[in-house]
C-alpha atoms as a PDB file:
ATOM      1  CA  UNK A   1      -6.625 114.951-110.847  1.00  0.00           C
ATOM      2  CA  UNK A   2      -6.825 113.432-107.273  1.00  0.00           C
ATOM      3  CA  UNK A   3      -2.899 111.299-106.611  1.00  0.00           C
ATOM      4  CA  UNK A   4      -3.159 108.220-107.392  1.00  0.00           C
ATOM      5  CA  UNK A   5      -3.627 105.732-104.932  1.00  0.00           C
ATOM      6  CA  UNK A   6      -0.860 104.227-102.971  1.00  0.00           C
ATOM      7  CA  UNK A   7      -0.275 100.143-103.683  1.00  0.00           C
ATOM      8  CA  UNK A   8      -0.253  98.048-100.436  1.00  0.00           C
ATOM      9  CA  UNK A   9       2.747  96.492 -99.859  1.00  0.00           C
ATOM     10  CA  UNK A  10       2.990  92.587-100.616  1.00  0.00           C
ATOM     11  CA  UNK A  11       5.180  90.129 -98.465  1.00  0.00           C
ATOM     12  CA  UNK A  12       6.187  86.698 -99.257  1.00  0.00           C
ATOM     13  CA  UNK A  13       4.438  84.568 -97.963  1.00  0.00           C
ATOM     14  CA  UNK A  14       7.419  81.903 -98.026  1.00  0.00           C
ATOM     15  CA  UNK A  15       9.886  84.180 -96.477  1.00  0.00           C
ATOM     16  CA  UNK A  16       7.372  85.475 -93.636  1.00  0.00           C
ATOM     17  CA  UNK A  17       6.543  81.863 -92.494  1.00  0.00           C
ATOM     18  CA  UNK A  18       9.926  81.034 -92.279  1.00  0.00           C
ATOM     19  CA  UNK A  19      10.703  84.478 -90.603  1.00  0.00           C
ATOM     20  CA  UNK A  20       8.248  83.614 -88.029  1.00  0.00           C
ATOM     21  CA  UNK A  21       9.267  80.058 -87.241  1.00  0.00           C
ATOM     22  CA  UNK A  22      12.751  80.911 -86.935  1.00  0.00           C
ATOM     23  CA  UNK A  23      12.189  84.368 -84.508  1.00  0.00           C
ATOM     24  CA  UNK A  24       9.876  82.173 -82.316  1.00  0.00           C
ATOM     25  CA  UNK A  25      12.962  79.550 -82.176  1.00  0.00           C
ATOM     26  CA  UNK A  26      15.961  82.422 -80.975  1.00  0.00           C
ATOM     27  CA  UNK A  27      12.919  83.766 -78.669  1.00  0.00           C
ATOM     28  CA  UNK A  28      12.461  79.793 -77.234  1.00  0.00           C
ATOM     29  CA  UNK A  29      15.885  78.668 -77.143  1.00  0.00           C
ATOM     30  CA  UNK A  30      16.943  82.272 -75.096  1.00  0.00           C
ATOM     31  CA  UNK A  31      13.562  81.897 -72.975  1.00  0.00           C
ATOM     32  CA  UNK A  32      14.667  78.543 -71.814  1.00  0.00           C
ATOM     33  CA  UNK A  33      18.059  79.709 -70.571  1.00  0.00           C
ATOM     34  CA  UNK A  34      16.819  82.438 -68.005  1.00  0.00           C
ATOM     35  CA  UNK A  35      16.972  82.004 -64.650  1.00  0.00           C
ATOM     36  CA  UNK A  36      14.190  82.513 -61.915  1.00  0.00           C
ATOM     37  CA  UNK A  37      15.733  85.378 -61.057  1.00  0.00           C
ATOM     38  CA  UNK A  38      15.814  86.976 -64.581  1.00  0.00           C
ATOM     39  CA  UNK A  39      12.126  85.824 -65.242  1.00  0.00           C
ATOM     40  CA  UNK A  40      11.270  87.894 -62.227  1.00  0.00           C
ATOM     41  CA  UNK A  41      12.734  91.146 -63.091  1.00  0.00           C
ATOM     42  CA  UNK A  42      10.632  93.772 -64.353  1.00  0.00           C
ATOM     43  CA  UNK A  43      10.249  94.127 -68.397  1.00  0.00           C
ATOM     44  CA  UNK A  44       9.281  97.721 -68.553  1.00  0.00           C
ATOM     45  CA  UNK A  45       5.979  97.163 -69.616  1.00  0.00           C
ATOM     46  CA  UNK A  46       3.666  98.535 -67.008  1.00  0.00           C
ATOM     47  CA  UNK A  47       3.602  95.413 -64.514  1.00  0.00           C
ATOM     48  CA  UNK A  48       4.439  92.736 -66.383  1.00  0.00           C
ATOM     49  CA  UNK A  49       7.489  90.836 -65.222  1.00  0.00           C
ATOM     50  CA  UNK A  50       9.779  88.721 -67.542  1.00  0.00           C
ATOM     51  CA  UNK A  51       8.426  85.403 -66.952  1.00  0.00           C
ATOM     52  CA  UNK A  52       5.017  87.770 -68.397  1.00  0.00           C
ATOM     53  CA  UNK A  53       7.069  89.034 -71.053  1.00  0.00           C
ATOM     54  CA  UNK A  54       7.995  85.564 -72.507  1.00  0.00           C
ATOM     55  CA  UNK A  55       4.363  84.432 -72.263  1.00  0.00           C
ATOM     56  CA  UNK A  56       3.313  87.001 -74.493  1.00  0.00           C
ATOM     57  CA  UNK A  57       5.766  86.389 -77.439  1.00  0.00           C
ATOM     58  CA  UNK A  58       4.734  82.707 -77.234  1.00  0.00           C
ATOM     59  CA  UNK A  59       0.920  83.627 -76.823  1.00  0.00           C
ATOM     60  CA  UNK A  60       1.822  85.946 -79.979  1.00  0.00           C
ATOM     61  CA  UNK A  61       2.272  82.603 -82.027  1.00  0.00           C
ATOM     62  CA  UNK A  62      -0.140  80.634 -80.484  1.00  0.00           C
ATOM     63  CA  UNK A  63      -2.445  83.234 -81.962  1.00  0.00           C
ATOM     64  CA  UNK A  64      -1.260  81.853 -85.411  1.00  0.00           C
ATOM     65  CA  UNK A  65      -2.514  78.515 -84.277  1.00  0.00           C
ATOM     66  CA  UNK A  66      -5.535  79.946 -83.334  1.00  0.00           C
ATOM     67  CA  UNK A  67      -6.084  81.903 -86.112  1.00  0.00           C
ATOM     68  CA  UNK A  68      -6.116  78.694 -88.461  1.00  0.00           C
ATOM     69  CA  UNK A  69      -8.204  76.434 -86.268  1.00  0.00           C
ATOM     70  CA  UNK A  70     -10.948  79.491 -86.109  1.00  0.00           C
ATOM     71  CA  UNK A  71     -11.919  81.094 -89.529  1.00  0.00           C
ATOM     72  CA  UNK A  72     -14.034  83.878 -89.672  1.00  0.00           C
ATOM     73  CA  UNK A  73     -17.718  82.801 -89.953  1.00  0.00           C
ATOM     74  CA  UNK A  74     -18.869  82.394 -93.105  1.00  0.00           C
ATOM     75  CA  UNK A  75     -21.133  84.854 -95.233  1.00  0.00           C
ATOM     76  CA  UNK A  76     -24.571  85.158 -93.691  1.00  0.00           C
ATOM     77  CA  UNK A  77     -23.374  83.689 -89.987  1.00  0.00           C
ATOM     78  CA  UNK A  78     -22.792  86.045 -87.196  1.00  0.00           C
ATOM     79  CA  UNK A  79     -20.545  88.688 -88.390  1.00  0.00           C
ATOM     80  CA  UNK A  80     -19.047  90.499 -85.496  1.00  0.00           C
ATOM     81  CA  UNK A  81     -16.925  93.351 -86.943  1.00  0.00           C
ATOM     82  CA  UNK A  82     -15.295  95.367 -90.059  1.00  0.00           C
ATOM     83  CA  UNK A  83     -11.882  93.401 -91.349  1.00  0.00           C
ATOM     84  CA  UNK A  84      -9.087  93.894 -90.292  1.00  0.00           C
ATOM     85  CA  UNK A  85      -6.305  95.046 -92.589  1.00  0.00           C
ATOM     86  CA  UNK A  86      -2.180  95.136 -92.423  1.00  0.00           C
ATOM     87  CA  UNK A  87      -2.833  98.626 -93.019  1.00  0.00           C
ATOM     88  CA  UNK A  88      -5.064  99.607 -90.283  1.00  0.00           C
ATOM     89  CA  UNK A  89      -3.516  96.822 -87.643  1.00  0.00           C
ATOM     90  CA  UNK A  90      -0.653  98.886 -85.929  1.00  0.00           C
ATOM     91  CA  UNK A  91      -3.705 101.692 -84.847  1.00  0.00           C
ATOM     92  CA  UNK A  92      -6.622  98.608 -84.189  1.00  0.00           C
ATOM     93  CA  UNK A  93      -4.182  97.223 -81.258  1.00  0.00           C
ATOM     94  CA  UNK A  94      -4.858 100.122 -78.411  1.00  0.00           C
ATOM     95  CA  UNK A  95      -8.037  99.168 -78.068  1.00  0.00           C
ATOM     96  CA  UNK A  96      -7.465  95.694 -76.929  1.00  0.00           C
ATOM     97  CA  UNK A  97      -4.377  96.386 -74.584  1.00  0.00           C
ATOM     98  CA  UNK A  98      -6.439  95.757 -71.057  1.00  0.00           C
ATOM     99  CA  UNK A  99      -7.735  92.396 -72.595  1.00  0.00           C
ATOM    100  CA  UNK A 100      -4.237  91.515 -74.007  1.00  0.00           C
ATOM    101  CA  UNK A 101      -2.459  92.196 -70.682  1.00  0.00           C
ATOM    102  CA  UNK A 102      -5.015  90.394 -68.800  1.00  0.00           C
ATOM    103  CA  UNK A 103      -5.323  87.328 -71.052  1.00  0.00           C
ATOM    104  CA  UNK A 104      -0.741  87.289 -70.610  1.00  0.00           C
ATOM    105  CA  UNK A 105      -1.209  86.708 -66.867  1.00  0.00           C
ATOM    106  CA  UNK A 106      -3.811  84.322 -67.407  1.00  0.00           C
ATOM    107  CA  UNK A 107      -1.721  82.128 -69.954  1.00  0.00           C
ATOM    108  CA  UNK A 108       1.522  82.945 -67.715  1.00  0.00           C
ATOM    109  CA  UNK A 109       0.005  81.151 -64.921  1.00  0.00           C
ATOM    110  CA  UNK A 110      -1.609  78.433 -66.789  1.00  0.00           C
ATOM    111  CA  UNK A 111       1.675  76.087 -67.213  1.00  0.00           C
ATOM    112  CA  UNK A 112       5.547  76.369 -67.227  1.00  0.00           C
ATOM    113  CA  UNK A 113       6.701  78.046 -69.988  1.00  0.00           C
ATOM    114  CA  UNK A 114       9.003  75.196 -71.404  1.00  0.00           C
ATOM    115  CA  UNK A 115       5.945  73.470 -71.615  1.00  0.00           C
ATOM    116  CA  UNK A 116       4.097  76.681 -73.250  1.00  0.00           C
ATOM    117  CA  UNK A 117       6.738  77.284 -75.826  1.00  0.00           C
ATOM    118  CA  UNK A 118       6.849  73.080 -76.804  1.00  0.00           C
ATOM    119  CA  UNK A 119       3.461  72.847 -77.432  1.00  0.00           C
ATOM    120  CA  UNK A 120       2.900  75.763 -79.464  1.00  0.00           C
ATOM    121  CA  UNK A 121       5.791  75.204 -81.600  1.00  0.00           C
ATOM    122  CA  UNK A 122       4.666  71.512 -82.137  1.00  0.00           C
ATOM    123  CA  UNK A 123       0.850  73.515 -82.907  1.00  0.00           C
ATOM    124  CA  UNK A 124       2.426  75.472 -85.421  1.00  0.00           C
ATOM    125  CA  UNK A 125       4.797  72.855 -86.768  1.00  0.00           C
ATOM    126  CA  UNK A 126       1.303  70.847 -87.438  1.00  0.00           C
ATOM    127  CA  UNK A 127      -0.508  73.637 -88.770  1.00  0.00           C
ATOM    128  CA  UNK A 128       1.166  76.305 -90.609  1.00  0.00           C
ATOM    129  CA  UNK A 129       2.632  73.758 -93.634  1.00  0.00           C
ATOM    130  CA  UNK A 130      -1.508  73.373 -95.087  1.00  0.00           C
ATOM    131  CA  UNK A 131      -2.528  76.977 -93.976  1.00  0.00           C
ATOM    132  CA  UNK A 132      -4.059  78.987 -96.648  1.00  0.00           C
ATOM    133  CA  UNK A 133      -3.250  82.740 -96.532  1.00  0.00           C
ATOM    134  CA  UNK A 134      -6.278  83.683 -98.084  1.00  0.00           C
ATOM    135  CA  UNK A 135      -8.428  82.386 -94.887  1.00  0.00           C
ATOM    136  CA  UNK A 136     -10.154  84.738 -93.029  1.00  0.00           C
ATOM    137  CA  UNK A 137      -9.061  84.290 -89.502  1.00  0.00           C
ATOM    138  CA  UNK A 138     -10.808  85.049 -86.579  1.00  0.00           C
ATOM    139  CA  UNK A 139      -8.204  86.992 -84.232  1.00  0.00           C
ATOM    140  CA  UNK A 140      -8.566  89.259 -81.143  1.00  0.00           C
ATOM    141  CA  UNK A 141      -9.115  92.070 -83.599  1.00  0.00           C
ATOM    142  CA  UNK A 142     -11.744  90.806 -85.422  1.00  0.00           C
ATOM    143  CA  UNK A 143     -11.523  89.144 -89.324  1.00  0.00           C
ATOM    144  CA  UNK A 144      -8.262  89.339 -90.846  1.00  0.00           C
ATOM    145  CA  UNK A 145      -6.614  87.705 -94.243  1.00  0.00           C
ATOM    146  CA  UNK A 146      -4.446  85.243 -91.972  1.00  0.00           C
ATOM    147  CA  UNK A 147      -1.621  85.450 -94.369  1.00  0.00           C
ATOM    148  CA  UNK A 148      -1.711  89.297 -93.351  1.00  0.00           C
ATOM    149  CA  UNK A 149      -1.959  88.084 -89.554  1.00  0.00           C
ATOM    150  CA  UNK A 150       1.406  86.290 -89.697  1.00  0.00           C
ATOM    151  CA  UNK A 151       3.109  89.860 -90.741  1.00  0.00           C
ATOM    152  CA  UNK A 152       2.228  91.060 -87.900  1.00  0.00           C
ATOM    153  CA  UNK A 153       4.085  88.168 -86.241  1.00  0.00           C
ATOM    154  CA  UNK A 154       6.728  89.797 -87.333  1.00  0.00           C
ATOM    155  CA  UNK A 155       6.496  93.068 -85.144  1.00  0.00           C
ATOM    156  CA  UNK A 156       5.542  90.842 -82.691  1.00  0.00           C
ATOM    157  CA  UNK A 157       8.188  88.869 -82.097  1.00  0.00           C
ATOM    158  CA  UNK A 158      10.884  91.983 -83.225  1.00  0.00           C
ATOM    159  CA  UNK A 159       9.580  94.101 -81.039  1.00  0.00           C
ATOM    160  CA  UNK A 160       9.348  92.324 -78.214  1.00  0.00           C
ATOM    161  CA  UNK A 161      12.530  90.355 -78.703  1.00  0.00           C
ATOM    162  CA  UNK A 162      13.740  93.996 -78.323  1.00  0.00           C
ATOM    163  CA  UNK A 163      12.392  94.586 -74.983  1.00  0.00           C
ATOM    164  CA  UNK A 164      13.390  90.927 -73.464  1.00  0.00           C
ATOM    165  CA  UNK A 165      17.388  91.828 -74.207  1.00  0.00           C
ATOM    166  CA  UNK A 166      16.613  95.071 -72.664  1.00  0.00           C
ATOM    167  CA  UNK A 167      15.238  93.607 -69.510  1.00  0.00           C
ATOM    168  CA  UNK A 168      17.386  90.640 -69.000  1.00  0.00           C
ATOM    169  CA  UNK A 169      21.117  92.065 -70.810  1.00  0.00           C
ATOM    170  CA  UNK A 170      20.626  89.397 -73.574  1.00  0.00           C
ATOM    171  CA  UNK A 171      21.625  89.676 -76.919  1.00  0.00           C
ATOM    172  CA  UNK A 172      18.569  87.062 -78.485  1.00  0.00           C
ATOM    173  CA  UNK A 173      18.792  87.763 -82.379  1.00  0.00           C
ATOM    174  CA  UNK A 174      16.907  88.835 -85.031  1.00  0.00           C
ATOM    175  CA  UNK A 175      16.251  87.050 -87.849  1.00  0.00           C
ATOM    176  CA  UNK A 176      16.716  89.138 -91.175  1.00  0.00           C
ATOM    177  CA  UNK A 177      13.164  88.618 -92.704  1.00  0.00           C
ATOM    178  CA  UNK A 178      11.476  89.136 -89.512  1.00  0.00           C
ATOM    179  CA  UNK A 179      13.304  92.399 -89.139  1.00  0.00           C
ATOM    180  CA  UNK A 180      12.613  93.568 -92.667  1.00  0.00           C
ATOM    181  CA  UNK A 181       9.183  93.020 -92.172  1.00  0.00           C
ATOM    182  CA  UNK A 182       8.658  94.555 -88.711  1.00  0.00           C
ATOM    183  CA  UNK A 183      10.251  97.939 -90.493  1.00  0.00           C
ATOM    184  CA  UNK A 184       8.104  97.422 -92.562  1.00  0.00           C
ATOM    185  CA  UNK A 185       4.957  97.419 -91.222  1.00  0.00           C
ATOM    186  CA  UNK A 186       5.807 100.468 -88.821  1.00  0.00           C
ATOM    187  CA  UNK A 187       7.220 102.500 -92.248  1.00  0.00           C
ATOM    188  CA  UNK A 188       3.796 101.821 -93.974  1.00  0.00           C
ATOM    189  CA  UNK A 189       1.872 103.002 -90.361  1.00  0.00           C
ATOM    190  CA  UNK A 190       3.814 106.024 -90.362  1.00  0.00           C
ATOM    191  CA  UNK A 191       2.473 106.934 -94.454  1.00  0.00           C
ATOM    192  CA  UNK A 192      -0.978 105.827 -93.249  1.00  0.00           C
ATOM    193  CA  UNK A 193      -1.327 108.062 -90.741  1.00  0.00           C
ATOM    194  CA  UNK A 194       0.419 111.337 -92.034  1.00  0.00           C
ATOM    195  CA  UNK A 195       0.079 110.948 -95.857  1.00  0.00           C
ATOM    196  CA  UNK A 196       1.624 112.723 -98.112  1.00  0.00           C
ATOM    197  CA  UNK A 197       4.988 113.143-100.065  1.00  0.00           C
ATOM    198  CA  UNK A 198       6.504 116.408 -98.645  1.00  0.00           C
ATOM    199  CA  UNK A 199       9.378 114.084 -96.439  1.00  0.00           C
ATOM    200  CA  UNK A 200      11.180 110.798 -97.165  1.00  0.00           C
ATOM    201  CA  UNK A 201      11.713 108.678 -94.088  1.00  0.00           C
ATOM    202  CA  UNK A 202      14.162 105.899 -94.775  1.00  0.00           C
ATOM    203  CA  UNK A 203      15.107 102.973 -92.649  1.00  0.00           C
ATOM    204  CA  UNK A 204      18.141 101.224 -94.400  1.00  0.00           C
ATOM    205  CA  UNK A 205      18.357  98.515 -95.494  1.00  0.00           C
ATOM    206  CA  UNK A 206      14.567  97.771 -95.478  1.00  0.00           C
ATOM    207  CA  UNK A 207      12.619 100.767 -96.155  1.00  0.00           C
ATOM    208  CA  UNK A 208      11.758 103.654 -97.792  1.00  0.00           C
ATOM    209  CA  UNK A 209       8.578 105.884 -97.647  1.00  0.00           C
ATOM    210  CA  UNK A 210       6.865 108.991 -98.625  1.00  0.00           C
ATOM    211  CA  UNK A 211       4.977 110.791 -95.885  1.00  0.00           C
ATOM    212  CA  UNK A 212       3.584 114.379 -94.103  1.00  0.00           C
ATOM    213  CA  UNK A 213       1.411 117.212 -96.236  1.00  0.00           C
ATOM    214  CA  UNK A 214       3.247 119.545 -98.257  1.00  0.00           C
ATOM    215  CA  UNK A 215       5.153 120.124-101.673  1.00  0.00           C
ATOM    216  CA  UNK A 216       5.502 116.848-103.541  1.00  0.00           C
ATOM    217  CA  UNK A 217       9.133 116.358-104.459  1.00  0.00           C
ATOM    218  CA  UNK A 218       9.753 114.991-107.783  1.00  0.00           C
ATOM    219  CA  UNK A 219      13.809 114.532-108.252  1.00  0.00           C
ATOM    220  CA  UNK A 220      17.033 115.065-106.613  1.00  0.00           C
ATOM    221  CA  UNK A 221      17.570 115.003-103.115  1.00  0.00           C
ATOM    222  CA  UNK A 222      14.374 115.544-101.415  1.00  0.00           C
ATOM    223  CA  UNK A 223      14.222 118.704 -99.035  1.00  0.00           C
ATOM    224  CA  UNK A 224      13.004 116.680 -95.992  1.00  0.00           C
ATOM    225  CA  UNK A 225      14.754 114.047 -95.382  1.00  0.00           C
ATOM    226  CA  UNK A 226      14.705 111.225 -91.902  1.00  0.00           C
ATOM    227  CA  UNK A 227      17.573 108.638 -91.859  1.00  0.00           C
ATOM    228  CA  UNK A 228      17.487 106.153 -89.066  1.00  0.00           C
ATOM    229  CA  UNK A 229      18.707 102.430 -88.339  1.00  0.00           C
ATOM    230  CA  UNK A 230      15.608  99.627 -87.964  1.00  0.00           C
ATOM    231  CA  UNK A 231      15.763  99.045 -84.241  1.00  0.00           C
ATOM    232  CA  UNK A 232      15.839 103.010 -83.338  1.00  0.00           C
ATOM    233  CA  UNK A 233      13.003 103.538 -86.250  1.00  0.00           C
ATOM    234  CA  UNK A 234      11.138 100.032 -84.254  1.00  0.00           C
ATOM    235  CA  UNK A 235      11.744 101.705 -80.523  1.00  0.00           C
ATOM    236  CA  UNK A 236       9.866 105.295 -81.733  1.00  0.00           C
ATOM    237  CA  UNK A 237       7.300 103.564 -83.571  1.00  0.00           C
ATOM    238  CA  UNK A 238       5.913 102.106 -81.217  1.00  0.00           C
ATOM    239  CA  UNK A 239       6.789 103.963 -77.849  1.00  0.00           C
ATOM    240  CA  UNK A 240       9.909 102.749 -76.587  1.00  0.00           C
ATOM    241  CA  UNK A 241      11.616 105.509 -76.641  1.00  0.00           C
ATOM    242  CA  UNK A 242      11.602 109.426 -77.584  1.00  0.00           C
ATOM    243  CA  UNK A 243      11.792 111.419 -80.879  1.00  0.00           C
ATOM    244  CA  UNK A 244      13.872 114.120 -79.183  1.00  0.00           C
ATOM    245  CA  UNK A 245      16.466 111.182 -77.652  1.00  0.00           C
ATOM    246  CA  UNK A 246      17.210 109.845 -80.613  1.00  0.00           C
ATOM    247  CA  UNK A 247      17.838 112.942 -82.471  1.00  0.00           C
ATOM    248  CA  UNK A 248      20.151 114.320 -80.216  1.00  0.00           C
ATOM    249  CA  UNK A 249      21.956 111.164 -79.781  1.00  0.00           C
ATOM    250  CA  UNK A 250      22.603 111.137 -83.337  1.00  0.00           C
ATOM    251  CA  UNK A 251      20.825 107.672 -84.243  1.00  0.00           C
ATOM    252  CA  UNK A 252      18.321 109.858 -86.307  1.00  0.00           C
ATOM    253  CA  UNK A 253      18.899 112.360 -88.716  1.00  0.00           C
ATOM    254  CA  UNK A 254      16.391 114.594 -89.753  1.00  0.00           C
ATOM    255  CA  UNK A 255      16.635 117.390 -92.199  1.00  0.00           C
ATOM    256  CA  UNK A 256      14.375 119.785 -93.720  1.00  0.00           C
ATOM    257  CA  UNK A 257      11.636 121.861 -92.256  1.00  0.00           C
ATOM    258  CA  UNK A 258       9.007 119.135 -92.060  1.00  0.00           C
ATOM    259  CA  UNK A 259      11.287 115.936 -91.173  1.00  0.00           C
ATOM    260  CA  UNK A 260      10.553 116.417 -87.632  1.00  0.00           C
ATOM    261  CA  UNK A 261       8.191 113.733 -86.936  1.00  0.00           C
ATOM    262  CA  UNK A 262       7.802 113.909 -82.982  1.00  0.00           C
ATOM    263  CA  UNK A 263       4.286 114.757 -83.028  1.00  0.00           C
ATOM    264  CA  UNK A 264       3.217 112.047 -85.137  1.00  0.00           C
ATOM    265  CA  UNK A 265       4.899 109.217 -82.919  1.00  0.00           C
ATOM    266  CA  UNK A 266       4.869 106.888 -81.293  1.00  0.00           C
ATOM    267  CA  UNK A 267       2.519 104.861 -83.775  1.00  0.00           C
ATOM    268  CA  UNK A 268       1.618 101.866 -81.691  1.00  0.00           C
ATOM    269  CA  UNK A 269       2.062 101.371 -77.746  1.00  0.00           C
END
């Protein structure tokens, strides 16, 4: 008998709205405290500068805006590509980078970026209260459930939060539910694209998952086993830094003959 189909994950949809809003508003209020001299150092992220940096989170939530204002075309109009699920997301991104980086300069020059970050968070003040989650949005990506689309928010907004208090020294926090969610996300990538049940990769306090070929385990400890902290688990996921670092720096353990995970990362650039 084939195993039985894994359930996809569900998210509130309560808790991810508000997780949203409220990582958008540490990511504004720290964004409007930077000098021109901070937005002009370089984020790490091939050229983009700061200044570049910022414009993306807040074109990352404009998307939301977007996203409700432009539903997918309805059954028999012009249907221009496959759906887009939560599942397949984190791999569906890579193909869109050169547009995404090209479109951040363009909406970086187009007005200051008090101004940016007002109007979209008036947009989505306006907007988001009478969205249905069940609409099928039309994003970058193509048609996605736009209750999905605000998950990925999340790992928007987490991960890049990440890299702006790595380029500019600041400490901008994270808002629980946007955290949990980002993890998330990343965790569930990680089973898509090496399923099994042979290791355990856990990400306390916000995830747990079964992944890699091999030997099922049933009970007791399980014989592979990778232990890490969310914004370590966030940083390999998705490029920032190196399976090998981490382990040897201690902020991953990984035990058992298939818990090393290096070849399977990172999951999203």
């Amino acid at each position: 008998m084939p195993p039985a189909k894994k359930r996809a994950r569900s998210y509130d949809s309560a808790k991810i709205r508000a997780a949203v809003v409220a990582q958008f508003g540490n990511v504004r209020e720290a964004v409007g405290q930077l000098t021109p001299e901070q937005l002009a150092l370089d984020c790490g992220l091939g050229e983009w500068t700061v200044r570049e940096l910022a414009a993306h989170l807040c074109m990352a939530v404009e998307s939301v805006n977007r996203a409700i204002e432009q539903e997918w075309p309805a059954q028999g109009q012009d249907q221009r590509g496959e759906p887009v699920t939560l599942a397949g997301w984190p791999f569906a991104t890579a193909a869109h980078a050169g547009a995404i980086a090209e479109g951040v300069q363009e909406y970086a020059a187009s007005a200051p970026l008090d101004e940016l970050f007002a109007r979209t968070a008036a947009r989505l003040d306006a907007l988001l209260p009478g969205a249905d989650d069940d609409q099928v949005a039309a994003i970058r990506l193509g048609p996605m459930r736009l209750g999905d689309h605000l998950v990925t928010r999340t790992v928007e907004l987490v991960v890049h939060t990440d890299d702006l208090n790595r380029a500019t020294g600041l400490a901008v926090p994270f808002d629980r539910q946007a955290l949990a969610a980002c993890t998330r996300v990343l965790a569930d990538a990680l089973a898509v694209k090496a399923p099994g049940a042979s290791t355990e990769v856990r990400v306390p306090p916000y995830a747990v998952v079964q992944c890699v070929a091999g030997p099922r385990h049933t009970r007791g400890t399980p014989p592979n086993v990778v232990e890490t902290d969310p914004l370590t688990w966030i940083r390999l996921a998705t490029g920032r830094t190196g399976w090998r670092e981490e382990v040897e720096a201690a902020r991953v353990s990984a035990s058992g003959e298939r818990a090393d995970l290096g070849g399977l990362l990172p999951l999203m650039g």
